[in-house]
PDB file of N, CA and C in Angstrom:
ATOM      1  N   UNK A   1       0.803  -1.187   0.000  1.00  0.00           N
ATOM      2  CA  UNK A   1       0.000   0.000   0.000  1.00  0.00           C
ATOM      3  C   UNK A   1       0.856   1.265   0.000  1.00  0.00           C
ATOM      4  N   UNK A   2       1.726   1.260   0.861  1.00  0.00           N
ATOM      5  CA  UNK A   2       3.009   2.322   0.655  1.00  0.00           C
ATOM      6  C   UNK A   2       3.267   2.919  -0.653  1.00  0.00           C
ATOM      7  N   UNK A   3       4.118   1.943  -1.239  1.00  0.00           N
ATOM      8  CA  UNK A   3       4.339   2.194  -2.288  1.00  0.00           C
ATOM      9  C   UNK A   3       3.564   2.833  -3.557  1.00  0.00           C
ATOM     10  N   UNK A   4       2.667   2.317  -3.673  1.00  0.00           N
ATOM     11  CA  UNK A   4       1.563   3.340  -5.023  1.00  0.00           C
ATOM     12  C   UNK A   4       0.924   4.808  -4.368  1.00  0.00           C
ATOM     13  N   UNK A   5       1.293   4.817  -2.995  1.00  0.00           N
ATOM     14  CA  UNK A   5       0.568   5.992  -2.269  1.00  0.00           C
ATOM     15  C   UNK A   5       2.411   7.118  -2.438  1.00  0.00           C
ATOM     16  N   UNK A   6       3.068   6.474  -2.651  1.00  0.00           N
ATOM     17  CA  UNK A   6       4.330   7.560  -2.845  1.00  0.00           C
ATOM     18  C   UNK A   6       4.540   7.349  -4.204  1.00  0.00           C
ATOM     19  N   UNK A   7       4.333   7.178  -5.229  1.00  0.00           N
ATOM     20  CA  UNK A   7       4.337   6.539  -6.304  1.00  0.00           C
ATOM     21  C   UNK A   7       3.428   7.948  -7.029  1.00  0.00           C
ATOM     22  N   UNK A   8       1.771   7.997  -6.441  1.00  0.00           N
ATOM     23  CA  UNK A   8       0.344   8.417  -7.197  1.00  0.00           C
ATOM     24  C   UNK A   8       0.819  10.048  -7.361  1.00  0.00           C
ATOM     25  N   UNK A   9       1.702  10.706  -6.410  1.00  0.00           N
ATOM     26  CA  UNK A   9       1.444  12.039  -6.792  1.00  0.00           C
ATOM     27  C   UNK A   9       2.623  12.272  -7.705  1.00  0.00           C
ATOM     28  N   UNK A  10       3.735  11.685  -8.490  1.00  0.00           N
ATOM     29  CA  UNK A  10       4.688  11.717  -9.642  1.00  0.00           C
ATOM     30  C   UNK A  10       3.798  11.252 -10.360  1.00  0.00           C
ATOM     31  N   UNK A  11       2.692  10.353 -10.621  1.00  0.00           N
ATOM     32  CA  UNK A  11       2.032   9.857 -11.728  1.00  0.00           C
ATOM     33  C   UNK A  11       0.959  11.217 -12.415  1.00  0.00           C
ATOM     34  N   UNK A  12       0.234  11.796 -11.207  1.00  0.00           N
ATOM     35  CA  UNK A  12      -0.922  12.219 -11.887  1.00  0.00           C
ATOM     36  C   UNK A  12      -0.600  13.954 -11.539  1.00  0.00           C
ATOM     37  N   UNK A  13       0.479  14.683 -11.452  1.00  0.00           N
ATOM     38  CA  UNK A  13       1.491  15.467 -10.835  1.00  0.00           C
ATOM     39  C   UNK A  13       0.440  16.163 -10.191  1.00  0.00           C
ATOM     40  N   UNK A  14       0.117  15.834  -8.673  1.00  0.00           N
ATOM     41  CA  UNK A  14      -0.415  16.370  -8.183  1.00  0.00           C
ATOM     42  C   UNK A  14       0.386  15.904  -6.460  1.00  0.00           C
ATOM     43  N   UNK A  15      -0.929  16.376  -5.143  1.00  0.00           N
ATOM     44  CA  UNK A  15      -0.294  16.100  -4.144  1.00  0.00           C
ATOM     45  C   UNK A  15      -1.185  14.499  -2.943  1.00  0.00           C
ATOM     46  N   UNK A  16      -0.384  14.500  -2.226  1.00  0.00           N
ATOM     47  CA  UNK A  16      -1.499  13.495  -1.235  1.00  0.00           C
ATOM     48  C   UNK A  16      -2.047  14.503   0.011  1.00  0.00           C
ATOM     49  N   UNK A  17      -3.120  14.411   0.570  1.00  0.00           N
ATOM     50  CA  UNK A  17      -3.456  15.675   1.565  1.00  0.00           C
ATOM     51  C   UNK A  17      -4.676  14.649   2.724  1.00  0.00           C
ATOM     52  N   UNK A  18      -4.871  15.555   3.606  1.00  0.00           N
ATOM     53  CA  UNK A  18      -5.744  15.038   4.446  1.00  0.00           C
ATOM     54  C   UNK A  18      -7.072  14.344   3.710  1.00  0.00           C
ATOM     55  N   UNK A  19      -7.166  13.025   4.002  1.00  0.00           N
ATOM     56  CA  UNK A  19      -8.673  12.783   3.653  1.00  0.00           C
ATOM     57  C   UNK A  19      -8.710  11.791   2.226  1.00  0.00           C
ATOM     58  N   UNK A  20      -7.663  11.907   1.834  1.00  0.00           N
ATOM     59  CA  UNK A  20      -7.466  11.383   0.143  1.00  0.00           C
ATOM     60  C   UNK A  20      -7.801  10.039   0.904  1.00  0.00           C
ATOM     61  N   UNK A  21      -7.780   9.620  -0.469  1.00  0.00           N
ATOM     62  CA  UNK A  21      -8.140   7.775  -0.871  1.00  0.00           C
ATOM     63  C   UNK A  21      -7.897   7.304  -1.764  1.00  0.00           C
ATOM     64  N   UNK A  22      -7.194   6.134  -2.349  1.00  0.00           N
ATOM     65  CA  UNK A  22      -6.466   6.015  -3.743  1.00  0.00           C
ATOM     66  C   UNK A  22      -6.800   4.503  -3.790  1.00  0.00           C
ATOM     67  N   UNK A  23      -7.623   4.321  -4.858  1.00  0.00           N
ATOM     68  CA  UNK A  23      -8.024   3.118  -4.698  1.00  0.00           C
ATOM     69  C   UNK A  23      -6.996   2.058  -5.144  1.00  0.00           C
ATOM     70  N   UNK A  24      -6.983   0.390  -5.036  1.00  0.00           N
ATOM     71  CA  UNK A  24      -6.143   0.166  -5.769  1.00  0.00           C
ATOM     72  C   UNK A  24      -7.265  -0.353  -7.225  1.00  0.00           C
ATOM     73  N   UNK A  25      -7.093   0.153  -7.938  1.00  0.00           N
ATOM     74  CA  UNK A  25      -7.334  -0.149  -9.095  1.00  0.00           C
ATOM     75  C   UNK A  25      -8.514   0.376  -9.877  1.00  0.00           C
ATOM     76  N   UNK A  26      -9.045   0.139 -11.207  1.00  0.00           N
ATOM     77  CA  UNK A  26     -10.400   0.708 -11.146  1.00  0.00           C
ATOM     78  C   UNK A  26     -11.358  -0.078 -11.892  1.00  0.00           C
ATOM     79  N   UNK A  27     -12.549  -0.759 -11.733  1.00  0.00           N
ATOM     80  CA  UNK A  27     -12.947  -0.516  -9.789  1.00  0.00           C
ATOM     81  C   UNK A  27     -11.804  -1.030  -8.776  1.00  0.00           C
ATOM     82  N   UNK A  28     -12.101  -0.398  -7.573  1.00  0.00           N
ATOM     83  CA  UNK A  28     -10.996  -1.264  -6.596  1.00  0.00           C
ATOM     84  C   UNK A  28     -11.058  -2.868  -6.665  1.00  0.00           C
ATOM     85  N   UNK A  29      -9.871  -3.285  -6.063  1.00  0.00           N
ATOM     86  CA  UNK A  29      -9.488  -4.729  -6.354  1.00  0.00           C
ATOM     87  C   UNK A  29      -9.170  -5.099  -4.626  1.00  0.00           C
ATOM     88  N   UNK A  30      -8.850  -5.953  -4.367  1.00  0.00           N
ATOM     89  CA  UNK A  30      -8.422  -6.419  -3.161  1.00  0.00           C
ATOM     90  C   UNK A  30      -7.255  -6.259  -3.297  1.00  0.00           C
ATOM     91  N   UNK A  31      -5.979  -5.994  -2.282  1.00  0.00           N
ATOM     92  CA  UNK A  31      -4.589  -6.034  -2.697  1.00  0.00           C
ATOM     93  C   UNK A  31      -3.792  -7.727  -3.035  1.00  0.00           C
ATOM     94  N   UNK A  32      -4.637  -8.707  -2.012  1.00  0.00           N
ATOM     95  CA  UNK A  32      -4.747 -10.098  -2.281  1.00  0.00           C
ATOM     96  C   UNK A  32      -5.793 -10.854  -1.831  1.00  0.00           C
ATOM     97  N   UNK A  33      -6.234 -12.378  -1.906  1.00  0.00           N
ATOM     98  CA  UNK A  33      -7.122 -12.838  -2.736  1.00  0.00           C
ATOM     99  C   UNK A  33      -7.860 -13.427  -1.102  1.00  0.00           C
ATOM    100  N   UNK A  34      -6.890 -12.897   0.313  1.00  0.00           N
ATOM    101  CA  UNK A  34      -7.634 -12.857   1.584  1.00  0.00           C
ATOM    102  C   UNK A  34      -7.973 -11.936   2.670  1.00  0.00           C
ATOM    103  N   UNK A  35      -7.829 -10.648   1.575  1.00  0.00           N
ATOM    104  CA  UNK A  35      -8.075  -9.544   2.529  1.00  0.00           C
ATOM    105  C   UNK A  35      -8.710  -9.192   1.702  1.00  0.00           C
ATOM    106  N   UNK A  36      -9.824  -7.796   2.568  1.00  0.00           N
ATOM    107  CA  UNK A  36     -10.602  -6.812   1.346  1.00  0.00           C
ATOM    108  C   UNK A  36     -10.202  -5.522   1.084  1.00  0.00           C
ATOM    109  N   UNK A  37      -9.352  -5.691   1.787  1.00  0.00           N
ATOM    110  CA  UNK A  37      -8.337  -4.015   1.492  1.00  0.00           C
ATOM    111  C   UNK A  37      -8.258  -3.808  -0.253  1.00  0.00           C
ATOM    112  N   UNK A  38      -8.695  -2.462   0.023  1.00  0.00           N
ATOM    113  CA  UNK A  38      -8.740  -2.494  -1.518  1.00  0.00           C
ATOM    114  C   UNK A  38      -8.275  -0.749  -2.073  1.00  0.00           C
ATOM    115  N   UNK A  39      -7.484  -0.522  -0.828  1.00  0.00           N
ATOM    116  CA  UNK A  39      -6.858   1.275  -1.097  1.00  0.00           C
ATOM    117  C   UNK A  39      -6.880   1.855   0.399  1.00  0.00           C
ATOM    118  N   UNK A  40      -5.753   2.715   1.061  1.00  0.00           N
ATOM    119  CA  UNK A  40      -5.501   3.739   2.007  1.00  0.00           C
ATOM    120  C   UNK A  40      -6.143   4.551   1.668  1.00  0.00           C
ATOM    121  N   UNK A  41      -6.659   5.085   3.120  1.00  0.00           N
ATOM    122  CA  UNK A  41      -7.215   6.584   3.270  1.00  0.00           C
ATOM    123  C   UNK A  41      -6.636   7.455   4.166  1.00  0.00           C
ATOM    124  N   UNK A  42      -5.787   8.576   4.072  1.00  0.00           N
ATOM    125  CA  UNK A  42      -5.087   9.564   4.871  1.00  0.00           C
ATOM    126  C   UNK A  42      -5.478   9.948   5.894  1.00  0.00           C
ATOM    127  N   UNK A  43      -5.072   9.785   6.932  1.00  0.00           N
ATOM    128  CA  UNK A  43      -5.951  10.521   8.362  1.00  0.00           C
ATOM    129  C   UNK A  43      -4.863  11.178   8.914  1.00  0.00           C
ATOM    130  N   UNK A  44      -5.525  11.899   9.617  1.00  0.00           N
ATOM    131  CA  UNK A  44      -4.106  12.621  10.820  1.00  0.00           C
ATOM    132  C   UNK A  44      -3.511  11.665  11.681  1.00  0.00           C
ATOM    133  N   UNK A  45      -2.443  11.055  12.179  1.00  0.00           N
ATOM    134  CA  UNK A  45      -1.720  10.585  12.765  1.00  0.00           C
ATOM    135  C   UNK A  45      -2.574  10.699  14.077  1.00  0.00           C
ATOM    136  N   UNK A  46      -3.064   9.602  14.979  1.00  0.00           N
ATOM    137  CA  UNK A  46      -3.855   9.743  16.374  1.00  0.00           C
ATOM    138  C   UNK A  46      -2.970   9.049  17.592  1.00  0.00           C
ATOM    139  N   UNK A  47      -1.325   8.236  17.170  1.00  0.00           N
ATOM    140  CA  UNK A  47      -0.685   8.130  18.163  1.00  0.00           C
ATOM    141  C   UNK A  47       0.448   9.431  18.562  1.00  0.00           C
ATOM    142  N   UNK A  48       0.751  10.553  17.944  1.00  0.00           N
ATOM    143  CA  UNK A  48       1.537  11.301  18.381  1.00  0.00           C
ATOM    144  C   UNK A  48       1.127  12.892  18.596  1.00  0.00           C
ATOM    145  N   UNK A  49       1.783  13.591  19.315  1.00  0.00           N
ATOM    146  CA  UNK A  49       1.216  14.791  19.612  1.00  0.00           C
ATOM    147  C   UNK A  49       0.804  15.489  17.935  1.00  0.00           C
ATOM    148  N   UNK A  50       0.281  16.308  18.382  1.00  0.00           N
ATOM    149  CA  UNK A  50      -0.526  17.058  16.729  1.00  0.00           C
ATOM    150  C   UNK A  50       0.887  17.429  16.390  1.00  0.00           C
ATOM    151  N   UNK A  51       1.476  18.416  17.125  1.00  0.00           N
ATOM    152  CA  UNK A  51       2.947  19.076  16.584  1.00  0.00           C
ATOM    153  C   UNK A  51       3.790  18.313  16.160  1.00  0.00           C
ATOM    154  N   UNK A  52       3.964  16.892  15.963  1.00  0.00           N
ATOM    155  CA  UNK A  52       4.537  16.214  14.978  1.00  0.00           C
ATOM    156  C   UNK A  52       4.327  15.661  13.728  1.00  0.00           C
ATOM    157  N   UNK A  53       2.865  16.079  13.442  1.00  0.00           N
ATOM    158  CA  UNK A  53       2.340  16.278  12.389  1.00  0.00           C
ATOM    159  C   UNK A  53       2.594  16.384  11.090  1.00  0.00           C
ATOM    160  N   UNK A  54       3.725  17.514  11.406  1.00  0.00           N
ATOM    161  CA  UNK A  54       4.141  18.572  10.550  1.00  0.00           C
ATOM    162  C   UNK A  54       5.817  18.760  10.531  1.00  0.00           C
ATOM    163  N   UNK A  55       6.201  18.757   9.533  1.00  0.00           N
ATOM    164  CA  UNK A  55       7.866  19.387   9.521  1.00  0.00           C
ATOM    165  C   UNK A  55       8.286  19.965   8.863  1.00  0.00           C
ATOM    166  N   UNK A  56       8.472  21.551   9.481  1.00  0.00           N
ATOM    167  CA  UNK A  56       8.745  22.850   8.380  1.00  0.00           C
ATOM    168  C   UNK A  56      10.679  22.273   7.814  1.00  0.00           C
ATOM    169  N   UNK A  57      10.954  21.882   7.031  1.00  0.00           N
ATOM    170  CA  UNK A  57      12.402  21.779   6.451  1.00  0.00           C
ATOM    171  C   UNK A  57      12.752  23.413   5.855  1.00  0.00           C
ATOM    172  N   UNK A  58      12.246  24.241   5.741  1.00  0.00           N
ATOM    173  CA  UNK A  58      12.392  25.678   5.817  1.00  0.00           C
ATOM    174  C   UNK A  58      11.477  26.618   4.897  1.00  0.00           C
ATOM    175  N   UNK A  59      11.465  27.943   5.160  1.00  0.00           N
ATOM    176  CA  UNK A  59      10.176  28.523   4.289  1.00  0.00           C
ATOM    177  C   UNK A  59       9.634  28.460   3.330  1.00  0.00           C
ATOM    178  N   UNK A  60      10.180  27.032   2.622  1.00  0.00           N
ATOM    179  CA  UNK A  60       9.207  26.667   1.002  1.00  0.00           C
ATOM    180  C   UNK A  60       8.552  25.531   1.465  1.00  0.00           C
ATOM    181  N   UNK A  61       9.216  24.789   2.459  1.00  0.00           N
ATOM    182  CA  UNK A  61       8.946  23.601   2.269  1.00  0.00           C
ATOM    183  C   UNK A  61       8.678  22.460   3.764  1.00  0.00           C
ATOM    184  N   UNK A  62       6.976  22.730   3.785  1.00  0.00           N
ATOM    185  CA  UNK A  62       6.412  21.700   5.122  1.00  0.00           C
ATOM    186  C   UNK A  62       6.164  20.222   4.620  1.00  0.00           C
ATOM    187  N   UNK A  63       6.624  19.451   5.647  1.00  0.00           N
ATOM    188  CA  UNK A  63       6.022  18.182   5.157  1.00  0.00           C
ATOM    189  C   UNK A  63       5.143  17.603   6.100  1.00  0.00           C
ATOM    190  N   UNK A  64       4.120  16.600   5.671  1.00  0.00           N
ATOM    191  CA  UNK A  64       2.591  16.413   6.820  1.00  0.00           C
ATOM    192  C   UNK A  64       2.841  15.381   6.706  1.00  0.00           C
ATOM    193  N   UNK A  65       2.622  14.661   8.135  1.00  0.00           N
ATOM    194  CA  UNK A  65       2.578  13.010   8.244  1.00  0.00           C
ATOM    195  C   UNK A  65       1.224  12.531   8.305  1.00  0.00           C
ATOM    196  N   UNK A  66       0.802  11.619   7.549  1.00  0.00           N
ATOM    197  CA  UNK A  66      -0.775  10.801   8.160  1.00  0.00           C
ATOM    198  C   UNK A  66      -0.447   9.678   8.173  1.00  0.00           C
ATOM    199  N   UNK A  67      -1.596   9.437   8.951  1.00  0.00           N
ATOM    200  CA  UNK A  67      -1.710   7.666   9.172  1.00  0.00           C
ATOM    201  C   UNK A  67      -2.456   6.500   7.672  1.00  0.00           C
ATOM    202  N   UNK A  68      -1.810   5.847   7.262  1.00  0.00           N
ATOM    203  CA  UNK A  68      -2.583   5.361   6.764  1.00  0.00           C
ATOM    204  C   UNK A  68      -3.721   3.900   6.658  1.00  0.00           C
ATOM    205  N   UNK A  69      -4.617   4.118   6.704  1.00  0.00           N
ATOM    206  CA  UNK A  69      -5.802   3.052   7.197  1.00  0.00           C
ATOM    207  C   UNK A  69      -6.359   2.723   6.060  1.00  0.00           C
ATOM    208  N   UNK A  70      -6.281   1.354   5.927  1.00  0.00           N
ATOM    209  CA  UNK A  70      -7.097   0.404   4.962  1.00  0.00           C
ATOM    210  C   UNK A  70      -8.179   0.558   4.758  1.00  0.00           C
ATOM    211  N   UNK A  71      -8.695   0.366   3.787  1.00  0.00           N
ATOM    212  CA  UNK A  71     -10.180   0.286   3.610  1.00  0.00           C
ATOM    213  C   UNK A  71     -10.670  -0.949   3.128  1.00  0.00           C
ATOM    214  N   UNK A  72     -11.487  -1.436   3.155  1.00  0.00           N
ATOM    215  CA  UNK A  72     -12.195  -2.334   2.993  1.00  0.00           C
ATOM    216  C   UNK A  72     -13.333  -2.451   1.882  1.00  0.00           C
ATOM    217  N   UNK A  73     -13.238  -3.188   1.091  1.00  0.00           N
ATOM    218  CA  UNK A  73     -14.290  -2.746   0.012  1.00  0.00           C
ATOM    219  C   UNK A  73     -15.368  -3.653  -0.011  1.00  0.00           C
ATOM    220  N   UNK A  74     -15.050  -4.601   0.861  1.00  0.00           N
ATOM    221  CA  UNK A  74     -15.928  -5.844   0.984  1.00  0.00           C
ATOM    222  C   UNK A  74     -15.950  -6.685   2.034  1.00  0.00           C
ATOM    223  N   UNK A  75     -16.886  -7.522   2.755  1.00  0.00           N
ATOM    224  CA  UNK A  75     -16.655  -8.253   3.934  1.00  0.00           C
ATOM    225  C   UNK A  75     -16.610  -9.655   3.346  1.00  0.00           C
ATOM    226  N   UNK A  76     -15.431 -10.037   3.695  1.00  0.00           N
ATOM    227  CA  UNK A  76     -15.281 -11.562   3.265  1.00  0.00           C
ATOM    228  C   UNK A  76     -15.634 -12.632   3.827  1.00  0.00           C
ATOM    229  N   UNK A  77     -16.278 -14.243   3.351  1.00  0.00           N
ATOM    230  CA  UNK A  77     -16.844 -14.681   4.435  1.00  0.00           C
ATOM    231  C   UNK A  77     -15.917 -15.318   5.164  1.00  0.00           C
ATOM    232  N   UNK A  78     -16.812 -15.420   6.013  1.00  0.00           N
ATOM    233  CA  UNK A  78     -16.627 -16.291   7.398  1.00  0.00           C
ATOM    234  C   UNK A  78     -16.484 -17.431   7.421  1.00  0.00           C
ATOM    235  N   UNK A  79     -15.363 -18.444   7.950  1.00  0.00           N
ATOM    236  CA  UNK A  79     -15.323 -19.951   8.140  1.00  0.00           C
ATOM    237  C   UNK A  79     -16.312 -20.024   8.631  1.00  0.00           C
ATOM    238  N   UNK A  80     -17.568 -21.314   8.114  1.00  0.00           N
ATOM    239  CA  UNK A  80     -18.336 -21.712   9.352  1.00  0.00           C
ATOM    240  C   UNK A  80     -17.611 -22.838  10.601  1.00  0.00           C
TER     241      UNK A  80
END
């Protein structure tokens, strides 16, 4: 999941920001054939103080950390 999420903003020259979601595929796909993860969604980081958030490297240039959380595109079944 990493990888196409640092990958997507050189592809489509744009940025990643709070809230995004990048599916994998289109329509989404599962990433494999026992999970339903099927694309990250950006959230704010909820284990560290807010002020690490963020890292000014100097007046051009902040960088933002999020968390990233799976999504699920489907509930898979259940062993009976």
């Amino acid at each position: 999941m990493i990888r196409p999420l640092a990958e997507f903003p050189h592809k489509v020259d744009s940025r990643l920001g709070m809230g995004h979601s990048i599916p994998n595929g289109d329509p989404p796909k599962p990433y494999s054939g026992n999970v339903g993860f099927c694309g990250p969604l950006l959230l704010p980081p909820l284990t560290v103080a807010r002020e690490f958030s963020r890292l000014r490297v100097n007046n051009e240039k902040v960088i933002e950390f999020f968390a990233v959380v799976p999504l699920i595109d489907q509930l898979l079944p259940q062993p009976s």
